[in-house]
Protein backbone atom coordinates (compact mmCIF):
# COMPACT_ATOMS: atom_id res chain seq x y z
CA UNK A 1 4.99 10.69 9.32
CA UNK A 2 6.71 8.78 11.91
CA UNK A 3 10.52 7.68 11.75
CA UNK A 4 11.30 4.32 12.49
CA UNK A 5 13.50 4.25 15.34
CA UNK A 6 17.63 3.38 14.94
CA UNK A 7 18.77 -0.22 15.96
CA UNK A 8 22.19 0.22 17.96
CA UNK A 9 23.63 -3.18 18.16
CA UNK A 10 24.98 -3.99 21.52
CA UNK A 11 28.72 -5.86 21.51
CA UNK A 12 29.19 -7.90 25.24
CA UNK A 13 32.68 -8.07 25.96
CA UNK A 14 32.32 -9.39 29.21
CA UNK A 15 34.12 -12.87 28.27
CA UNK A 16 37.53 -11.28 26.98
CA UNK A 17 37.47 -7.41 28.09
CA UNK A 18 35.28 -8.28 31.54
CA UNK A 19 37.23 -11.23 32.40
CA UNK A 20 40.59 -8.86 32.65
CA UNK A 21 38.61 -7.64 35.88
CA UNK A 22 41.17 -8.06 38.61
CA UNK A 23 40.85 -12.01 40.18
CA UNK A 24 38.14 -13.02 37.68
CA UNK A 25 38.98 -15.81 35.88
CA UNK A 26 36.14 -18.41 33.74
CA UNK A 27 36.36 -22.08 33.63
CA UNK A 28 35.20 -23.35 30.03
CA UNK A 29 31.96 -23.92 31.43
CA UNK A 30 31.14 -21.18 33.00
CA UNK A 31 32.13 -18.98 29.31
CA UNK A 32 29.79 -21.58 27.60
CA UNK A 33 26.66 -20.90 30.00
CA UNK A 34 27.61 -17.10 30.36
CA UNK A 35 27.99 -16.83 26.34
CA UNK A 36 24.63 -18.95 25.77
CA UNK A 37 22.43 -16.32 28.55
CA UNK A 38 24.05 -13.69 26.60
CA UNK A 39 22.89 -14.31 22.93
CA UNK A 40 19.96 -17.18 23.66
CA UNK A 41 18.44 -15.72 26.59
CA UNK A 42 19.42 -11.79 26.58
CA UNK A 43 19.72 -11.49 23.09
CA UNK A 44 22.53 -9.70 22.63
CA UNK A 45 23.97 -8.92 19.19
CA UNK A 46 27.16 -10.10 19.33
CA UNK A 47 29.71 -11.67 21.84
CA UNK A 48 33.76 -11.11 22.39
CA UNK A 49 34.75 -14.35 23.76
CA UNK A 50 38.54 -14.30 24.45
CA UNK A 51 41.94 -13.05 23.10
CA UNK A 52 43.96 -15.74 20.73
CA UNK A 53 47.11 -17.43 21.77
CA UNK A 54 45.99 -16.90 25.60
CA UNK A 55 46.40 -21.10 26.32
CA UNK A 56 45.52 -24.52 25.00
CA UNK A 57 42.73 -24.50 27.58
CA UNK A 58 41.54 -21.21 26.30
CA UNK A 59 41.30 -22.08 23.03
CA UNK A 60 39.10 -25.45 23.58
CA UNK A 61 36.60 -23.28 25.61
CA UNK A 62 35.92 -21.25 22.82
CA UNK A 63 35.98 -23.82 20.60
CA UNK A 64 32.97 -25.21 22.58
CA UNK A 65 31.45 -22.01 22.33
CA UNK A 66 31.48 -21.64 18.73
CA UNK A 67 30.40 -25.15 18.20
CA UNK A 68 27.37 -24.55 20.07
CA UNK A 69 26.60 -21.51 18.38
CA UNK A 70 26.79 -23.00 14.74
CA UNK A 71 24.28 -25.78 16.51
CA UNK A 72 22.10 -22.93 17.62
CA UNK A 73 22.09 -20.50 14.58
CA UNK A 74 24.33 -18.00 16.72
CA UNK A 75 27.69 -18.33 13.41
CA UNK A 76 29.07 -15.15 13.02
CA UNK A 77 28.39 -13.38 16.22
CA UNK A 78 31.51 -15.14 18.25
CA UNK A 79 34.28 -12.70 18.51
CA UNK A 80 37.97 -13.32 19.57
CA UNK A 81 40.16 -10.44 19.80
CA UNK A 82 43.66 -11.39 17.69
CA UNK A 83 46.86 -9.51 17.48
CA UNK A 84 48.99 -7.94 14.44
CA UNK A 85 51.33 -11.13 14.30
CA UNK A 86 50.34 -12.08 10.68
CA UNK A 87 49.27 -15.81 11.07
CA UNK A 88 49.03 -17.10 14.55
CA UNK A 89 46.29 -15.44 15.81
CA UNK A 90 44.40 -15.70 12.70
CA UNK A 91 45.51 -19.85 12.82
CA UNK A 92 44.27 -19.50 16.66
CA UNK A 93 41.10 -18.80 15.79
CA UNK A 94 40.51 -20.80 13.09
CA UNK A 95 41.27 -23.89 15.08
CA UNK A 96 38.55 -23.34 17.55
CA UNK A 97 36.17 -22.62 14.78
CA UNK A 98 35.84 -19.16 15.06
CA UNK A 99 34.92 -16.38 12.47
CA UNK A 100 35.33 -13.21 13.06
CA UNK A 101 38.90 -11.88 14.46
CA UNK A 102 38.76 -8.29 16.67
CA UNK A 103 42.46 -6.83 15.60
CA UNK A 104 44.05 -4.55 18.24
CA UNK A 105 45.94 -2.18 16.04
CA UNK A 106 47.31 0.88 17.89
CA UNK A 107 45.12 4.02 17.73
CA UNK A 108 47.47 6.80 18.98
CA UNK A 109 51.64 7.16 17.67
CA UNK A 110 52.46 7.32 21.36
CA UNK A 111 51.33 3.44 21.89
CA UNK A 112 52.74 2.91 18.11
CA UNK A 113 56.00 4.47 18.79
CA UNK A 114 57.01 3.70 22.03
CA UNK A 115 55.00 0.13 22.68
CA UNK A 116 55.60 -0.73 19.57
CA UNK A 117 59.10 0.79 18.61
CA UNK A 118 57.82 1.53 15.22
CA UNK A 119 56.50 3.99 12.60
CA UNK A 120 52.64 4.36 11.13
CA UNK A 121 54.14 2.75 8.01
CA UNK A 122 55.90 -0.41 9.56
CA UNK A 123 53.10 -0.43 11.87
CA UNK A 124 50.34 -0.12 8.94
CA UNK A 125 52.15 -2.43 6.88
CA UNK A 126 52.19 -5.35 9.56
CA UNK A 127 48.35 -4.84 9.51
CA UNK A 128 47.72 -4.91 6.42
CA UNK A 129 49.66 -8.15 5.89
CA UNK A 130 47.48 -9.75 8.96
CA UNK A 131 44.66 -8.23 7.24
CA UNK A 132 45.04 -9.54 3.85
CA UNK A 133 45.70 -13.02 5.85
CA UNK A 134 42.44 -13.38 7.48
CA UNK A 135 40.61 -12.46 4.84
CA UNK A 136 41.54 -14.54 2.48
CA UNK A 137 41.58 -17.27 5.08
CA UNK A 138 37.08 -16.62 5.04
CA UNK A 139 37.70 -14.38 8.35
CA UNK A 140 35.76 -11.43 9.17
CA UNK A 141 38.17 -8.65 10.17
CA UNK A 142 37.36 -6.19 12.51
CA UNK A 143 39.99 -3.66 13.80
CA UNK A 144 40.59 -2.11 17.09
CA UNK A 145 42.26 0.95 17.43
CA UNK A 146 43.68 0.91 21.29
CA UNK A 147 44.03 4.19 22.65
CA UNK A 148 42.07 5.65 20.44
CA UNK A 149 40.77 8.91 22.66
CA UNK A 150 44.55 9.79 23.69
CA UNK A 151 45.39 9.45 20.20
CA UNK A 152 42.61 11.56 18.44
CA UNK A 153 43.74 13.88 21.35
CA UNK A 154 47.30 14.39 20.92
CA UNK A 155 48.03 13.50 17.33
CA UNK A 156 44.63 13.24 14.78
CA UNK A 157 46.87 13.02 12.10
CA UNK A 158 48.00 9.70 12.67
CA UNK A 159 44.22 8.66 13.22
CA UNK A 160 43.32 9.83 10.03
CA UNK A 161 46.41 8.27 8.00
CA UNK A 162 46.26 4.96 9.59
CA UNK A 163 42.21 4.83 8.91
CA UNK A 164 43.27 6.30 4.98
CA UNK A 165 45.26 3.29 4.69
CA UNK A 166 42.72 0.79 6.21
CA UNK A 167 39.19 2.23 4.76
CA UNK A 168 39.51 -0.01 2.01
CA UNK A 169 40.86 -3.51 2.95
CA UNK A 170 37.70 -5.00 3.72
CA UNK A 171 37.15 -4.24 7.18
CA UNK A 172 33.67 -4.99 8.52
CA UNK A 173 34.20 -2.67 11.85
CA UNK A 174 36.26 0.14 13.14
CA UNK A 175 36.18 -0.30 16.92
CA UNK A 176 37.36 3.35 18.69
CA UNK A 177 38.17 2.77 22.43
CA UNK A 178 38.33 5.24 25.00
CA UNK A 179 41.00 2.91 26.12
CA UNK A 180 41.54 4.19 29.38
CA UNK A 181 38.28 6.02 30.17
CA UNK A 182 39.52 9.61 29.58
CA UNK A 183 36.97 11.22 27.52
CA UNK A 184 33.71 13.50 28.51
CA UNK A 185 30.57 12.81 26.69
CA UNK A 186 31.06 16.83 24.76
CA UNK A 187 34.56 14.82 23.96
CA UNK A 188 33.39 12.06 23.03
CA UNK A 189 30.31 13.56 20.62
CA UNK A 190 33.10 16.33 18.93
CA UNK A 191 35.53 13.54 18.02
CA UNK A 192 32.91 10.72 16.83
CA UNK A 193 31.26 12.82 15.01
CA UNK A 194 34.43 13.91 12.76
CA UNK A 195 35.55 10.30 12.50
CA UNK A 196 32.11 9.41 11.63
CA UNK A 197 32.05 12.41 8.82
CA UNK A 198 34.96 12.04 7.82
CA UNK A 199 34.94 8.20 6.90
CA UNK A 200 30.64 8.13 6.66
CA UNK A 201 30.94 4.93 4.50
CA UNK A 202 32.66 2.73 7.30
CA UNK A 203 30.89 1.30 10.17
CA UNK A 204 32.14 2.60 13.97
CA UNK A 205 31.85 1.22 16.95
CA UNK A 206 32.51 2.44 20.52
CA UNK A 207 34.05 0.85 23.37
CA UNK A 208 33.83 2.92 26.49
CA UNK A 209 35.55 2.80 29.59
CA UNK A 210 34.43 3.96 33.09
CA UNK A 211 37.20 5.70 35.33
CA UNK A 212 35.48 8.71 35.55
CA UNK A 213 31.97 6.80 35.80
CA UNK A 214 30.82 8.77 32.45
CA UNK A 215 30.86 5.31 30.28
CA UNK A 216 26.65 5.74 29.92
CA UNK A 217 26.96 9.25 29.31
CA UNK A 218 29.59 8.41 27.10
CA UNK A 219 27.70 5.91 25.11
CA UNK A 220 24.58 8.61 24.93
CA UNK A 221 26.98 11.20 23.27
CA UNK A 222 28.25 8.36 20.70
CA UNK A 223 24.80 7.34 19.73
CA UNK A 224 24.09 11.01 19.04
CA UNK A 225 26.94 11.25 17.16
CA UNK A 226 25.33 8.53 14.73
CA UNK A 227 27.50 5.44 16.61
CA UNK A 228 25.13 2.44 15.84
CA UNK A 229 27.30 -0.24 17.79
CA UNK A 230 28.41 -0.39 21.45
CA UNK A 231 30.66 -2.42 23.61
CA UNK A 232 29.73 -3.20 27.44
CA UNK A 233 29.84 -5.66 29.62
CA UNK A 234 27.60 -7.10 32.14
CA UNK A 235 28.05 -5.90 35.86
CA UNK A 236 30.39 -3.31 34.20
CA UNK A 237 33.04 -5.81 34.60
CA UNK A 238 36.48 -4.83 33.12
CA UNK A 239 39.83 -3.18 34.08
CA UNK A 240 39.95 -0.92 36.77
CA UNK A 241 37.25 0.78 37.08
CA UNK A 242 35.14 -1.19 33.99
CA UNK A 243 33.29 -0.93 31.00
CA UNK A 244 30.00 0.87 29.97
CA UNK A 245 27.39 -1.89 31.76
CA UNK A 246 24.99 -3.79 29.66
CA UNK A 247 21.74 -2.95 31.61
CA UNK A 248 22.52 0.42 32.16
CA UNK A 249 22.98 0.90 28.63
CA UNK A 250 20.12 -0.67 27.52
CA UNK A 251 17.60 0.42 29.02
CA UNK A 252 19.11 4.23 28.80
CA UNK A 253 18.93 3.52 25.09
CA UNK A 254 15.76 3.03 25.00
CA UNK A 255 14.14 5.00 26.83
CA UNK A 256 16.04 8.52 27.02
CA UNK A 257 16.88 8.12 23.62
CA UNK A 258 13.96 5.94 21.71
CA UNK A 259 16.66 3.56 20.63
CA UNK A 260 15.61 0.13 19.23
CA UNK A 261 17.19 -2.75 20.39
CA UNK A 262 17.16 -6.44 20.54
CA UNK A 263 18.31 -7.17 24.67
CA UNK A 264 15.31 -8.49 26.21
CA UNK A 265 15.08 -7.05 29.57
CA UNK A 266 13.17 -9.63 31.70
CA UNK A 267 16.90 -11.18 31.49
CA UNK A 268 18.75 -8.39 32.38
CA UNK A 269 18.85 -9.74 36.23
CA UNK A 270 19.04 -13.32 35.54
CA UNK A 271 22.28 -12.89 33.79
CA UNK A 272 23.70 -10.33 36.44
CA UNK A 273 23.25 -13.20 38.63
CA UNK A 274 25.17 -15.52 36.42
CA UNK A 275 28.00 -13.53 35.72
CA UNK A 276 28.23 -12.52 39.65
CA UNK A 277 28.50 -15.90 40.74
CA UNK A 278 30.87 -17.23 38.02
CA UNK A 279 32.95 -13.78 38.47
CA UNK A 280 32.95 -13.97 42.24
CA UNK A 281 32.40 -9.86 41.96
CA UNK A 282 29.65 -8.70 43.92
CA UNK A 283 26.94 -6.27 42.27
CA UNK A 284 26.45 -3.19 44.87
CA UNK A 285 22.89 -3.10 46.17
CA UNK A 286 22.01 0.08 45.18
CA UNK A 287 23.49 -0.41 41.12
CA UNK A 288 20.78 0.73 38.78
CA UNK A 289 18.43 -1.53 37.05
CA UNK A 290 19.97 -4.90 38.52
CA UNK A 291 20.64 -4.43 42.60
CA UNK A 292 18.97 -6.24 45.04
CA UNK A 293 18.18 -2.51 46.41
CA UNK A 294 17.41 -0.33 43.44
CA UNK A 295 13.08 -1.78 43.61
CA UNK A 296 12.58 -0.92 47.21
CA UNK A 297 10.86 1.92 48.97
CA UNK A 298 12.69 2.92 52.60
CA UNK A 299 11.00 6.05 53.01
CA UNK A 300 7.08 5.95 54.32
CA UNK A 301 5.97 8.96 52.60
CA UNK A 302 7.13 7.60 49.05
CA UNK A 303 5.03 4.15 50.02
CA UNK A 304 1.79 6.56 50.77
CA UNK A 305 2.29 8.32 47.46
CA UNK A 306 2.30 4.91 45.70
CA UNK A 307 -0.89 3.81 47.49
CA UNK A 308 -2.48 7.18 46.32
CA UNK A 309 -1.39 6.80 42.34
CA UNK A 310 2.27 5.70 41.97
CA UNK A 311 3.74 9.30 42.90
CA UNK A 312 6.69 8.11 43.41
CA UNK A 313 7.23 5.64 39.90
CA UNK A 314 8.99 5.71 36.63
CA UNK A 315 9.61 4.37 33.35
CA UNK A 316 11.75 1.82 35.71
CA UNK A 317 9.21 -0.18 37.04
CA UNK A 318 10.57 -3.89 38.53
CA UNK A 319 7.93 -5.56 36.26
CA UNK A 320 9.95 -4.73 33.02
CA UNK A 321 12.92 -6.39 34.41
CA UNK A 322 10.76 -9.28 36.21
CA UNK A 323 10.85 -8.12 39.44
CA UNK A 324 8.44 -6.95 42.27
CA UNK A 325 8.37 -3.75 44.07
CA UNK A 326 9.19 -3.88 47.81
CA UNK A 327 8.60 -1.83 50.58
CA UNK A 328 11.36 -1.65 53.43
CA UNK A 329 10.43 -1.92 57.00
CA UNK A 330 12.27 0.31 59.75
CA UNK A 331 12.37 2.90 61.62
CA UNK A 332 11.52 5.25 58.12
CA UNK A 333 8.41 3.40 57.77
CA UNK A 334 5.24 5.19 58.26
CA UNK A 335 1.57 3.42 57.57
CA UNK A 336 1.57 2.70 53.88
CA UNK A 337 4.74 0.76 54.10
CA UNK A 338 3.36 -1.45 56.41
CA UNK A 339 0.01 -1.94 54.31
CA UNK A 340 1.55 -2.82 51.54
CA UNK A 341 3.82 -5.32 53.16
CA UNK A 342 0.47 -6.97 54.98
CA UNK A 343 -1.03 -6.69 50.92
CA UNK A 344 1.90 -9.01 49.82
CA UNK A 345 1.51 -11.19 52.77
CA UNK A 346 -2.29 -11.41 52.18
CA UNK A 347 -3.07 -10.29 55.69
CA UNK A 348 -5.51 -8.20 56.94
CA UNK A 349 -5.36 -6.30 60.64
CA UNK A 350 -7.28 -3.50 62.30
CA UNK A 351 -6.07 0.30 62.28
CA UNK A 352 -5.65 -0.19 66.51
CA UNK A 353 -3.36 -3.38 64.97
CA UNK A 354 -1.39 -1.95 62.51
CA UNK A 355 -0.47 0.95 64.49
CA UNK A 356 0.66 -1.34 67.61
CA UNK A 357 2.51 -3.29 64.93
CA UNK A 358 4.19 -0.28 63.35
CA UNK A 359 5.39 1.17 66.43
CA UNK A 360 7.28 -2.56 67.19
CA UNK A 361 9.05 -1.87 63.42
CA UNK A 362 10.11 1.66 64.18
CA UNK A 363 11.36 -0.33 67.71
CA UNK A 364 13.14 -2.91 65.99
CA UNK A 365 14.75 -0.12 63.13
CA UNK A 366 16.14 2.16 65.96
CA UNK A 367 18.48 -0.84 66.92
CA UNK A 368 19.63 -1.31 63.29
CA UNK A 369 17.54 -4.45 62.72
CA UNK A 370 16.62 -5.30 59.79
CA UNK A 371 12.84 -6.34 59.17
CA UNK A 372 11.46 -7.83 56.18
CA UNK A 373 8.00 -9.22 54.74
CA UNK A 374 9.38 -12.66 56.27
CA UNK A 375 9.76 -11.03 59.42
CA UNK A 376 6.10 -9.59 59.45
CA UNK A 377 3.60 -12.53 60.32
CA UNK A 378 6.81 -13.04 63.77
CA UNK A 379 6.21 -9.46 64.80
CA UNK A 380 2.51 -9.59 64.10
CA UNK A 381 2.16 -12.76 66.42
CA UNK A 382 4.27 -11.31 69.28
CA UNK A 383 2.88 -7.86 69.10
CA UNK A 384 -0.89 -9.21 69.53
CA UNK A 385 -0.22 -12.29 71.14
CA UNK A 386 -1.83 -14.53 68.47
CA UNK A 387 -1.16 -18.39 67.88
CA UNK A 388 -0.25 -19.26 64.44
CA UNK A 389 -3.11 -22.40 63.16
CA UNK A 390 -2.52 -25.32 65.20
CA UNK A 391 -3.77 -27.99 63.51
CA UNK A 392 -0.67 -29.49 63.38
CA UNK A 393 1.45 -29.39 66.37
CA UNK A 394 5.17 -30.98 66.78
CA UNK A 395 4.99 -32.95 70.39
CA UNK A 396 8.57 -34.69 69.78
CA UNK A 397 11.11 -35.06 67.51
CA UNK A 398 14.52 -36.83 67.64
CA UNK A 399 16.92 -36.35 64.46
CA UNK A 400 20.04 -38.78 64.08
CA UNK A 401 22.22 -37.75 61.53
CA UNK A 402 25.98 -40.00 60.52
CA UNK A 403 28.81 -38.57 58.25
CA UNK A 404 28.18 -41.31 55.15
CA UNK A 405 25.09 -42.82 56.68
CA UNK A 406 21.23 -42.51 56.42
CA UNK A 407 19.78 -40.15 58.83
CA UNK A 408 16.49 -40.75 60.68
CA UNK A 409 13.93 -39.40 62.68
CA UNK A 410 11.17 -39.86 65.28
CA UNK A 411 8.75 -37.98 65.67
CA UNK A 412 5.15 -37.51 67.78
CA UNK A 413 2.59 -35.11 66.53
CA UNK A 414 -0.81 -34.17 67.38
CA UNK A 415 -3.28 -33.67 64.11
CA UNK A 416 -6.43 -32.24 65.02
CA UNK A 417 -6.65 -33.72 68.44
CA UNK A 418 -4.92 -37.44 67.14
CA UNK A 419 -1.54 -37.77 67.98
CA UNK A 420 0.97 -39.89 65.76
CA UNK A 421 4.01 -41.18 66.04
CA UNK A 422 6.02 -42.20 62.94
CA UNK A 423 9.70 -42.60 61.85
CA UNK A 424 11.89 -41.92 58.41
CA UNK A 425 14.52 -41.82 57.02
CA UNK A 426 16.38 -40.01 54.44
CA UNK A 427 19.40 -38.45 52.57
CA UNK A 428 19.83 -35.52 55.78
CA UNK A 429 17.86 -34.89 58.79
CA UNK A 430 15.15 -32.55 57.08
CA UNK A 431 14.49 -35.65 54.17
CA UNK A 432 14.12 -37.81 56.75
CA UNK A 433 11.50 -35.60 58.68
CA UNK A 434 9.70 -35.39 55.00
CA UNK A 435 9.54 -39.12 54.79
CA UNK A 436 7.95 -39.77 58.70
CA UNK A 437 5.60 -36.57 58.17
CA UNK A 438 4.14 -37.86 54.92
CA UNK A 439 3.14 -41.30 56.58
CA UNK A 440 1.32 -39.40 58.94
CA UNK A 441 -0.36 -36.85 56.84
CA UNK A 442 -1.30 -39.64 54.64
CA UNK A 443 -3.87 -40.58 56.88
CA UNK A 444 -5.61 -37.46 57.07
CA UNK A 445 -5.17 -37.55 52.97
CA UNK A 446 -3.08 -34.47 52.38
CA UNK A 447 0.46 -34.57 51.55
CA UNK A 448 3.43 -31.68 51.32
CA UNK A 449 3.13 -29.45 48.11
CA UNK A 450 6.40 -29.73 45.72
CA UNK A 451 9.42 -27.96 47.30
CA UNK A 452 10.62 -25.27 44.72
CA UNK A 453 13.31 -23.37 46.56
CA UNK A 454 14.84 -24.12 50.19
CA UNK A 455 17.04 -21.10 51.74
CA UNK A 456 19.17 -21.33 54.97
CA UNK A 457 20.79 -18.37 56.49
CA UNK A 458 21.52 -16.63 59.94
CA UNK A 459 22.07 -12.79 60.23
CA UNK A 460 24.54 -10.97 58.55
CA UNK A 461 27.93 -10.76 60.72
CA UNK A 462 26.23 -13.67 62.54
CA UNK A 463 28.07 -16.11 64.78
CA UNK A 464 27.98 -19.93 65.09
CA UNK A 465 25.04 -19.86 67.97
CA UNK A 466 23.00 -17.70 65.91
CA UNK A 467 19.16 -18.08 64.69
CA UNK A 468 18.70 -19.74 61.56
CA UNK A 469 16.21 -18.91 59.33
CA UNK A 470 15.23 -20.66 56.75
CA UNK A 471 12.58 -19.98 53.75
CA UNK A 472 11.18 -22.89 51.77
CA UNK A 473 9.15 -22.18 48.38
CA UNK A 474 6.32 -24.87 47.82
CA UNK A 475 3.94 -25.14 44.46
CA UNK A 476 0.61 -24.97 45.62
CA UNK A 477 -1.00 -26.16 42.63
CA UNK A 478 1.54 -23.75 40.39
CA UNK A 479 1.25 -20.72 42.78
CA UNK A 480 4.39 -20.63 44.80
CA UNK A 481 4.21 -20.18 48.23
CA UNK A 482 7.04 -19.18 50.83
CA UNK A 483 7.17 -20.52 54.50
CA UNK A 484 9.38 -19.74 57.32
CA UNK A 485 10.72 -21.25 60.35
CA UNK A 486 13.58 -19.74 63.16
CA UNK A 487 15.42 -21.83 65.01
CA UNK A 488 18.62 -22.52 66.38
CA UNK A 489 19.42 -26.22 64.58
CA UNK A 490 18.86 -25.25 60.64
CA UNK A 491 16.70 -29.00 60.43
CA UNK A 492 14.44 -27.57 62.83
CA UNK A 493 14.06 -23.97 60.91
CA UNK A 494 13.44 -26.32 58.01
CA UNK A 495 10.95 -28.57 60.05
CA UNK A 496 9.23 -25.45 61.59
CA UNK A 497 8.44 -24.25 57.91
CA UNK A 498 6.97 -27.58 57.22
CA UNK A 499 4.83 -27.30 59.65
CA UNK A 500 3.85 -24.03 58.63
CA UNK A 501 2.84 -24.60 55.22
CA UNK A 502 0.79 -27.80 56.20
CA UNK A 503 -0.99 -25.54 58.98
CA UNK A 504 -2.10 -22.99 56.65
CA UNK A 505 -3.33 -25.46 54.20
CA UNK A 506 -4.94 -27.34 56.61
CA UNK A 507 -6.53 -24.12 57.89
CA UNK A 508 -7.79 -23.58 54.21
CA UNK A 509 -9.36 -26.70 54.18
CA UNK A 510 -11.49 -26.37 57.44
């Protein structure tokens, strides 16, 4: 008979915890949109949102948030972390419509004693008065104990008699942080699992840190300790070195330990991205799960054992996380790299071809550049000398472009042996391009598929006089489509992928 598997509820702390990441700093907004990808799109199980009392400003932001979670059916899984000061923070959070209040209570006598300058008992008795507060006020109380690791280290005793006195108060959680990342996961598995014996009637939660990069290993002892609920954060945001992250810990969960859980992973990335551009903190490449890096093949002999049976794939295929495997092209890059570039591209070339256009890649990758599927249908041209379709060909093309004024363009094209000439105009040079191109293509009935996406960028340490590239994604009847066009001036990169994508369709018309 099988055993259903154990929900472990996930806690994201990345709003109050994450945001004490050195120079990161949310506008209301950006909490609002961050807090609704966490529990609308991600599905997180509950949020920490800010501390109380922080400013005026603070406490309107998560006022919005809680409003729109009562709106959305999200009541009850805003968190704010409060502070032992008997009514304000508890006040705090009831004016922004909050309700539940994360207490930081001192877990270890050192913090107690010399933070604090008091004993268990003055320090247990201004809890309990906080306590009694919130409660009857229709809180839900929670309690932190900070520095709890150092303090289960050097003094257990004081653990135990400050949990004796709070067991019975009402309490929903008992949140044990390894405050300053200190513990190993044999430490962390000894000492949960006596709390967790010792008090099995209460509900523990762990909040890891990451200084010694052992937060997931950390979290995998806890849960096998019988911890059901975990803090992290997303991008493993936090102080110094950060929390235990959110995708890593998910998807470890599940599938090293058969946990069930409610984060649904086709967001995982999505949200990264948020939270990286709101943060300003840059995810590494290579970071599991989420970098840009971590779905790529380099090596050639790991793209020929895919092409033979997926040799070289895991549980951690891109799909789960909606992403697509990719195949780098360099000097590494042996036959099956390139084929299953051309598959992607939809191209199809001769063994004598692809080896002539291999040996140009390993060229290129000896002088550190870097080559992408972009880059392939370029290098396939030059290397055999082909034209791309020409049923479309740019004769002429004058942009004029006027800080606060209307650009325009002239331009004289050829279409199947007819040449044109036709002018726009526009909001920017490449608009205005659109606008005389469409008058022309009108004649020959087609017109421009729906522009999705539209990229500009030059080389990485790249100076002013450098190439631009840019990559436009059109809907070609709800199959998106990517162009590309090089060129010094960015409009004509843009105008160059135009002309690509009408060429090609054009082409598949003939």
């Amino acid at each position: 008979m099988s055993t259903q598997p154990r929900h472990i509820q996930l806690m994201d702390t990345t709003l109050r915890d994450g945001e004490q990441t050195q120079g990161v700093s949310y506008s209301p907004d950006e909490k609002l949109n961050i807090a609704k990808a966490l529990l609308q799109s991600l599905g997180v199980d509950r949020i920490e949102v800010a501390s109380a009392r922080v400013s005026e400003g603070e406490q309107q932001g998560v006022k919005r948030i809680n409003d729109w979670a009562r709106d959305e059916g999200f009541d009850g899984r805003i968190e704010v972390l409060g502070f032992v000061d008997h009514t304000l923070s508890v006040d705090w959070i009831l004016e922004s419509g909050g309700s539940v209040i994360n207490l930081l209570t001192k877990g270890s006598e050192k913090h107690c004693r010399d933070q604090l300058g008091k004993t268990l008992q003055q320090h247990t008795d201004d809890i309990l008065k906080t306590v009694d507060y919130a409660l009857g006020k229709g809180l839900t109380v929670n309690v932190y104990l900070e520095d709890w690791s150092n303090g289960y280290r050097d003094n257990r005793e004081y653990v135990f008699a400050l949990m004796d006195s709070l067991q019975r108060t009402g309490i929903n959680h008992f949140m044990l942080p390894d405050t300053l990342g200190v513990m190993s996961p044999e430490e962390v598995f000894d000492s949960l699992s006596d709390m967790s014996n010792r008090y099995p009637e209460l509900h523990f939660d762990f909040h890891p840190h990451n200084d010694y990069g052992l937060a997931t290993a950390n979290v995998m002892a806890a849960v096998r300790a019988g911890i059901n609920s975990i803090h992290c954060t997303v991008n493993c945001l936090g102080e110094r070195a950060g929390n235990a992250s959110l995708a890593q810990v998910s998807v470890v969960l599940r599938d090293k330990m058969n946990m069930e859980l409610s984060i649904d992973e086709s967001h995982l990335v999505r949200t990264s991205n948020i939270v990286e551009n709101f943060s300003g903190k840059r995810v590494s490449a290579n970071t599991p799960i989420i970098g840009t890096d971590v779905f790529t093949q380099t090596a050639g002999i790991h793209a020929d054992g895919d092409q033979k049976g997926g040799l070289y794939k895991s549980k951690l295929v891109p799909e789960r996380f909606s992403r697509i495997h990719s195949y780098a092209l360099g000097k590494m890059s042996g036959k099956a790299s390139l084929k299953k570039n051309l598959e992607l591209l939809e191209l199809d070339l001769s063994e004598e071809n692809q080896k002539k256009v291999l040996a140009r890649i390993v060229k290129l990758g000896d002088s550190k550049q870097t080559i992408t599927t972009d880059d392939l249908p370029f290098i396939i041209a030059d290397v055999l000398e082909s034209k791309n379709y020409q049923h479309i060909k740019l004769l002429n093309c004058t942009i004029t472009s006027g800080f606060d004024l209307e650009s325009t363009v002239s331009l004289r094209v050829d279409v199947k042996g007819n040449h044109h000439i036709a002018s726009g105009c526009g909001n920017g040079g490449f608009d205005a391009f659109i606008d005389a191109i469409n008058k022309v293509m009108k004649l020959h009935d087609y017109s421009l598929p729906a522009l999705v996406d539209y990229e500009v960028r030059i080389p990485k340490g790249g100076h002013t006089s450098a190439l631009t590239e840019c990559v436009i994604t059109w809907d070609c009847d709800n199959n998106n489509r990517k162009t590309r066009g090089v060129h010094s001036n960015q409009v004509f990169a843009a105008i160059l992928a135009a002309l690509r994508i009408i060429n090609i369709q054009l082409h598949e018309q003939s």
